[in-house]
Protein backbone atom coordinates (compact mmCIF):
# COMPACT_ATOMS: atom_id res chain seq x y z
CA UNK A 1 89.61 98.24 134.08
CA UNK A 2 91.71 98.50 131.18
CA UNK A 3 90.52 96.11 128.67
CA UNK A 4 91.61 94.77 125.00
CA UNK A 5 89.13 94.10 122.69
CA UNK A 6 89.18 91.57 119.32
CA UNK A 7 86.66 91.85 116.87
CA UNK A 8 87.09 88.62 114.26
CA UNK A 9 85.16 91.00 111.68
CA UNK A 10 84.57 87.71 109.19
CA UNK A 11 82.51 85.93 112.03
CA UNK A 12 78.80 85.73 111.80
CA UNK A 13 77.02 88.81 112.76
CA UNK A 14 80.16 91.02 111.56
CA UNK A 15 79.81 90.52 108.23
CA UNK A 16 76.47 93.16 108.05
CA UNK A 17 77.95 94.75 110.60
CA UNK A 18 79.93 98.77 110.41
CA UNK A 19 82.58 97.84 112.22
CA UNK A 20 84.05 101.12 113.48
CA UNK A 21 80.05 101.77 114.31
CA UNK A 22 79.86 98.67 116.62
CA UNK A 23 83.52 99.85 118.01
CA UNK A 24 82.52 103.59 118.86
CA UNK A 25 79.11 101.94 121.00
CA UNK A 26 81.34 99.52 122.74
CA UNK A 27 83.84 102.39 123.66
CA UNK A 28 80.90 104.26 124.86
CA UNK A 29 78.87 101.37 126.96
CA UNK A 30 82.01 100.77 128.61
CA UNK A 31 83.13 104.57 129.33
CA UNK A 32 80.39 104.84 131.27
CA UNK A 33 81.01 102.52 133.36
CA UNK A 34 84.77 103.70 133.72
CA UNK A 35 86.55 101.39 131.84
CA UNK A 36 88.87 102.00 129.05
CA UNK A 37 88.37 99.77 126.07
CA UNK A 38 90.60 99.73 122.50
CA UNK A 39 88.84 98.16 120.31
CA UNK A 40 90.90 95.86 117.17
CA UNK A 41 89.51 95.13 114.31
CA UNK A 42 90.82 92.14 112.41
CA UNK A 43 90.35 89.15 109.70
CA UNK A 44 89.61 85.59 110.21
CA UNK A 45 93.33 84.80 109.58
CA UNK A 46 94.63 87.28 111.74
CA UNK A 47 92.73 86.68 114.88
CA UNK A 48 95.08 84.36 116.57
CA UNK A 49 97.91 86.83 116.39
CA UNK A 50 95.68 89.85 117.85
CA UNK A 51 94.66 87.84 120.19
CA UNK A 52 98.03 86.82 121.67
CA UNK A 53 98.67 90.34 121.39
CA UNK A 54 96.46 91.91 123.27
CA UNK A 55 96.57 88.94 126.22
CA UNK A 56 100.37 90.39 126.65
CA UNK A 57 100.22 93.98 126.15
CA UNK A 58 100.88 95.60 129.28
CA UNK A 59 98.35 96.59 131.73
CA UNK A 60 95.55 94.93 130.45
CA UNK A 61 92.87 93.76 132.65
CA UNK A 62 90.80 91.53 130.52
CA UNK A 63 90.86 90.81 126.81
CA UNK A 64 87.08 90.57 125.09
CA UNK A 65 86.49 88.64 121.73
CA UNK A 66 84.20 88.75 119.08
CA UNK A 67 83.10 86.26 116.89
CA UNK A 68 81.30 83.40 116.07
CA UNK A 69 83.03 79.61 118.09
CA UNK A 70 85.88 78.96 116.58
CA UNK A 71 87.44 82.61 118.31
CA UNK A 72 85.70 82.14 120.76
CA UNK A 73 87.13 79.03 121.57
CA UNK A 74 91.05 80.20 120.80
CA UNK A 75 90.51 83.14 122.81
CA UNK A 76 89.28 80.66 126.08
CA UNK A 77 92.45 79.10 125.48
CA UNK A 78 94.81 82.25 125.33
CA UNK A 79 92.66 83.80 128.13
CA UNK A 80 93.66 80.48 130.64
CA UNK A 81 96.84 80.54 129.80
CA UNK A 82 97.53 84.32 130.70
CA UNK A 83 94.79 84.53 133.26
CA UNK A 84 93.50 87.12 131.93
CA UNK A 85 89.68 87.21 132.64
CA UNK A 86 87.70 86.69 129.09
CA UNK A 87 84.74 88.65 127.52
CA UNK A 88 82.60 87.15 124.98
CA UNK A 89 80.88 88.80 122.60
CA UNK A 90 78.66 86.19 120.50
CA UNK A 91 78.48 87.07 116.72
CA UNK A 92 78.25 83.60 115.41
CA UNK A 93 76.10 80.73 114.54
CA UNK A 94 75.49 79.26 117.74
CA UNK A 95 77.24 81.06 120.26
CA UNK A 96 77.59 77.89 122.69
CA UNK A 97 79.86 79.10 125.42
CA UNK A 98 77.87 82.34 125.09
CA UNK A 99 74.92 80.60 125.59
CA UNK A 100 76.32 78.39 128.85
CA UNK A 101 77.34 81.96 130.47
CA UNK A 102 74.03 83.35 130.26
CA UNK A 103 74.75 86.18 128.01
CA UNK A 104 72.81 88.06 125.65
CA UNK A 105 73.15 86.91 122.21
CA UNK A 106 72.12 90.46 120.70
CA UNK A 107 76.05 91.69 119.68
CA UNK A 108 74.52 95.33 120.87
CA UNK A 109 72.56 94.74 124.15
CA UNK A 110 75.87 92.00 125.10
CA UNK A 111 78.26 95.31 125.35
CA UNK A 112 76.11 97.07 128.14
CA UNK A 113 75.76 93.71 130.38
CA UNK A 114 79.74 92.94 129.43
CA UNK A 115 80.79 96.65 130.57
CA UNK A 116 78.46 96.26 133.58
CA UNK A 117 79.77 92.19 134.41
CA UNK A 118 81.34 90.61 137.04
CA UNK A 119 84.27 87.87 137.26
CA UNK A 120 83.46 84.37 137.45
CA UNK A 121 85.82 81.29 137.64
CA UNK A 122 84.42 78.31 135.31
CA UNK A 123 85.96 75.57 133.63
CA UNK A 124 87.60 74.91 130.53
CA UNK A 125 88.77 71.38 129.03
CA UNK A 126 91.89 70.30 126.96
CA UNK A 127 92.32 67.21 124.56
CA UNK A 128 95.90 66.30 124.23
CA UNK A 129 96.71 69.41 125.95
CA UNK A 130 94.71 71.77 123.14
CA UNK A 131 91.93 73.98 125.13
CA UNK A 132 88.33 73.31 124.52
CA UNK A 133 85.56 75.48 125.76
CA UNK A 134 82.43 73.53 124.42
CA UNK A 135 83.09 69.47 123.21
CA UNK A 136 85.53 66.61 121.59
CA UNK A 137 83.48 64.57 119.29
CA UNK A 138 84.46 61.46 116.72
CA UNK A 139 81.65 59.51 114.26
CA UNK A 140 78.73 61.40 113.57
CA UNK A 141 79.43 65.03 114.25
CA UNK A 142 82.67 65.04 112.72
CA UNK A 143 80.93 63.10 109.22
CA UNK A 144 78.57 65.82 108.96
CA UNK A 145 81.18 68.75 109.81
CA UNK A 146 83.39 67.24 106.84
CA UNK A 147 80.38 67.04 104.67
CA UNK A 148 79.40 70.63 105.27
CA UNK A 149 82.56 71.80 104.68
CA UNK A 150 82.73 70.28 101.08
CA UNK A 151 79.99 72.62 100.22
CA UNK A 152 79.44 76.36 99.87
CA UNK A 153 78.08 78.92 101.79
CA UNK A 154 78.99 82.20 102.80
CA UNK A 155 76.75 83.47 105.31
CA UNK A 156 74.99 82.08 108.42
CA UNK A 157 72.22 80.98 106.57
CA UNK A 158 73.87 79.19 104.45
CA UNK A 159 75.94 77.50 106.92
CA UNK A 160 72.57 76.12 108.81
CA UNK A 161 71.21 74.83 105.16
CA UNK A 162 74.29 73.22 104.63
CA UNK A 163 74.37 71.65 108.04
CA UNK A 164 70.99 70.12 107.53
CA UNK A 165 72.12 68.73 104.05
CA UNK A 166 75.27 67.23 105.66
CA UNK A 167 72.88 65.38 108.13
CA UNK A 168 70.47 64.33 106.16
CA UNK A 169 73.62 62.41 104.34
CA UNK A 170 75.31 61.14 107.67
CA UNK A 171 72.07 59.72 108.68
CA UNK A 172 72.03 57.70 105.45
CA UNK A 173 75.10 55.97 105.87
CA UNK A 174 76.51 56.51 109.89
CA UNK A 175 79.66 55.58 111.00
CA UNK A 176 80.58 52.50 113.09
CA UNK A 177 84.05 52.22 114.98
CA UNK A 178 85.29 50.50 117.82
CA UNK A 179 86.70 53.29 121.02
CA UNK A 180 88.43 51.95 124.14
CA UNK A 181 88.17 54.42 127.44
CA UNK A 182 88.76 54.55 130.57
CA UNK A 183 87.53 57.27 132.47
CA UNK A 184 89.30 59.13 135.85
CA UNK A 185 92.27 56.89 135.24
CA UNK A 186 91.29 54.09 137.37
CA UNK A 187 92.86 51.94 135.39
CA UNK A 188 89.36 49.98 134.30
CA UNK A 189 88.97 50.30 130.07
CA UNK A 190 85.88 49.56 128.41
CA UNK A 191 85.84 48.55 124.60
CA UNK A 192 83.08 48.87 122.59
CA UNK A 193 82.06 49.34 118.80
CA UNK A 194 80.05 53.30 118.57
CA UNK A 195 78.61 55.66 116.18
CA UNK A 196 79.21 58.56 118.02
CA UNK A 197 81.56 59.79 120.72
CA UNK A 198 81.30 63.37 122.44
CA UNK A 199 82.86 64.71 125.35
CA UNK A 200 82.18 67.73 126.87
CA UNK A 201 83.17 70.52 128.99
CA UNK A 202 80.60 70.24 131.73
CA UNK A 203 77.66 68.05 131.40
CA UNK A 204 75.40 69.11 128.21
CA UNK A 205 71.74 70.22 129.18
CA UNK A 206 69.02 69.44 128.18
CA UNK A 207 68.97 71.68 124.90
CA UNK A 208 68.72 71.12 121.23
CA UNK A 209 72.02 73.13 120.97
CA UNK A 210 74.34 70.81 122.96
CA UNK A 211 75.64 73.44 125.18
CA UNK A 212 76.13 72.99 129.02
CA UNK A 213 73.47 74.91 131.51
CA UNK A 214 77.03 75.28 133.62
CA UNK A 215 80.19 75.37 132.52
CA UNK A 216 81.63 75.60 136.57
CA UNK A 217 80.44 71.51 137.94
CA UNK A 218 84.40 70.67 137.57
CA UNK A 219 83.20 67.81 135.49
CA UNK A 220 83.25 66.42 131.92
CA UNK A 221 80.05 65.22 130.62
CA UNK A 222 80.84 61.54 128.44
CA UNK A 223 78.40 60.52 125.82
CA UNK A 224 78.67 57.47 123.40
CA UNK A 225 75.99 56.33 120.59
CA UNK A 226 75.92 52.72 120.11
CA UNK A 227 76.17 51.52 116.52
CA UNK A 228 73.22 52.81 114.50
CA UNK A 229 71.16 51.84 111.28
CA UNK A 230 69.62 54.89 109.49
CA UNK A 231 66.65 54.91 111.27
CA UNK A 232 68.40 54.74 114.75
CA UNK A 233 70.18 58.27 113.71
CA UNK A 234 66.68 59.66 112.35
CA UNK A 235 65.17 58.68 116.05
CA UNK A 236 68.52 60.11 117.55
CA UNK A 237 68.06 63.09 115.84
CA UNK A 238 64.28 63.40 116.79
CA UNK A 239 65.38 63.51 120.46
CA UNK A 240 68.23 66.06 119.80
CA UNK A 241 66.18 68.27 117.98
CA UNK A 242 63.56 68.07 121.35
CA UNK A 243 66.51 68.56 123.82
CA UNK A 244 65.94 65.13 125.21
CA UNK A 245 69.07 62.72 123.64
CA UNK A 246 69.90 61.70 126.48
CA UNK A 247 66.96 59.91 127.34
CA UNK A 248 67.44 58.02 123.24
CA UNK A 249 68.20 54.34 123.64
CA UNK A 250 71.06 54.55 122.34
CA UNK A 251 73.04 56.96 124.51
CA UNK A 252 74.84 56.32 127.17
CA UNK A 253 75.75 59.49 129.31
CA UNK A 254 78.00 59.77 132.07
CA UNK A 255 80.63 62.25 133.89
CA UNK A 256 84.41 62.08 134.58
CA UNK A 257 87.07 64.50 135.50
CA UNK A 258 89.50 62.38 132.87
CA UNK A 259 88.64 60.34 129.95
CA UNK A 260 91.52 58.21 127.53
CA UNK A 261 90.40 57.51 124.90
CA UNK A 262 92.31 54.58 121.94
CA UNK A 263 91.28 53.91 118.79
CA UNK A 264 92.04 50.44 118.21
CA UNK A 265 91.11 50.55 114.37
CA UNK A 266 92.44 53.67 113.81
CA UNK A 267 92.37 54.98 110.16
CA UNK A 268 95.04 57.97 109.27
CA UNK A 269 91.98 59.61 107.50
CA UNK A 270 89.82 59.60 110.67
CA UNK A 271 88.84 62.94 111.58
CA UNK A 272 87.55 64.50 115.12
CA UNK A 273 85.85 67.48 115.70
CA UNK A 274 87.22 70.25 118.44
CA UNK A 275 84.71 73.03 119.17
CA UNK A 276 83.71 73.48 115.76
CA UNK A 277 86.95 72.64 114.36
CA UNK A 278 87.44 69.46 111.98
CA UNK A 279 90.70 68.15 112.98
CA UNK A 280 92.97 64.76 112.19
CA UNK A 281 92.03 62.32 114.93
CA UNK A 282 94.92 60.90 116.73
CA UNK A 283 94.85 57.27 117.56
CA UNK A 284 94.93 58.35 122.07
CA UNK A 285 93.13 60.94 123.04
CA UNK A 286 93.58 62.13 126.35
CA UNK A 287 90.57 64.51 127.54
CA UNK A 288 91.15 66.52 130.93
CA UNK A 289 88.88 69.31 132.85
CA UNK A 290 90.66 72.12 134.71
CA UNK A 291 88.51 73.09 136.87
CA UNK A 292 87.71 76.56 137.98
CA UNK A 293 91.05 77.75 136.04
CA UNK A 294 89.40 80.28 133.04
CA UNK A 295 88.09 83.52 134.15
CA UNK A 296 85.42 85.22 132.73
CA UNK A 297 83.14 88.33 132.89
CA UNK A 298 79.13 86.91 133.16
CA UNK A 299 76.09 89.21 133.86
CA UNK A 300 76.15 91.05 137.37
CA UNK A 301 72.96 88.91 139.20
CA UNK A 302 69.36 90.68 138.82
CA UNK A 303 67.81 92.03 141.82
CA UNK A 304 65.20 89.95 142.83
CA UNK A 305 61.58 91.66 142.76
């Protein structure tokens, strides 16, 4: 195969990392197994651009991106729209969709199982037509994501402290707004006043990470929070941080292959969160799952003993 690769050098695990190092061992894991790899090397502000790029240069195979989410995330949605099969390499915080394809998270062992991986067809998720790879969310997650990005930190550990500080500060005053849906456009809307709204691409497991155990069920997984006091977000957060929030009183958790979503009381300040991303909230949101339409390369199956 001949196969791009874009290295968002400002994400996560890059940062400490020699670059043209990391570059020459990815040429070499995938050499061996006969594939020719050219490796880019770019900033944070240029990564859309290479990406695009190397998605239409001619010839190309597959297209492999580095990074933490956030590139992650815009290279799903390049990769589905030129169905080009994607590579991830997971140099970030959390590496979600890393995490939900069963790859190593070590940026150096990941290049030997990626050179080495076969093609799988999973899902990926749009909200108003923008792709998603991981979750929409409104209330709660998108308060702390604002918070945390009024502070500063520049490296992953200061990310994480500041994370914890910005929920520490959501749980002391939580949101409260009122979200219509209607779910696999039958037509049938629900109203009713939340603190929290997420919807994901595939059903979250049952993780303190909130990523899905499969991201190929052709479903979106629906979770809402009813309104909560303080000490309703301090028990929420208990059961998140044991992988078990969706057994919390509070949640309700369900799946769709469509969700709409109004805003009844909708504020032009409100803000939503897109795989990481704080974003302006429209007042509709429309939330689909394509099922089966991104490719991507996941570990070859281990010989059973």
């Amino acid at each position: 195969m001949k196969i791009k690769a874009v290295l968002n050098r400002d994400g996560g695990t890059f940062k400490t990392t020699d670059m043209q190092t990391y570059c020459e061992s990815a040429n070499r894991a995938f050499a061996a197994k006969g594939h020719e790899l050219d490796c880019t090397i770019v900033g944070g502000d240029e990564i859309v651009e290479a990406l695009e790029k190397a998605a239409e240069a001619p010839g190309i195979d597959a297209v492999i991106a580095g990074g933490g989410d956030g590139t992650i995330s815009t290279a799903a949605g390049i990769a589905w729209k030129s169905g080009l099969p994607l590579g991830v390499i997971p140099a970030g915080t959390m590496n979600l969709f890393a995490r939900s394809l069963k790859l190593p998270l070590d940026i150096w062992k990941v290049l030997d199982v990626l050179a080495n991986a076969e093609i799988a067809d999973v899902d990926i998720a749009t909200a108003n037509g923008r792709p998603f790879v991981h979750q929409f969310s409104a209330g709660l997650h998108a308060r702390m994501v604002r918070m945390r990005n009024q502070m500063n930190f520049a490296s992953r550990l200061g990310k994480m402290r500041a994370s914890t500080s910005a929920a520490f500060g959501v749980m002391l005053d939580p949101p409260r707004f009122d979200v219509v849906f209607d779910m696999n456009g039958d037509g049938k809307s629900d109203e009713r006043p939340v603190s929290a709204i997420s919807v994901s691409n595939n059903p979250l497991g049952d993780n303190s990470l909130f990523f899905a155990d499969r991201v190929d069920t052709g479903k979106l997984g629906v979770y809402l929070a009813a309104p909560l006091e303080p000490t309703g977000v301090g028990l929420l957060a208990f059961d998140i941080i044991r992988g078990k929030f969706k057994d919390n009183d509070a949640v309700t958790a369900s799946t769709a292959d469509m969700v709409r979503l109004h805003f009844p009381k909708h504020r032009k300040g409100a803000a939503c969160v897109l795989d990481g991303e704080l974003l302006r909230m429209p007042a509709d949101v429309e939330i689909k799952i394509h099922a089966g339409e991104l490719k991507v390369l996941v570990p070859q199956p281990q010989p059973v003993a």
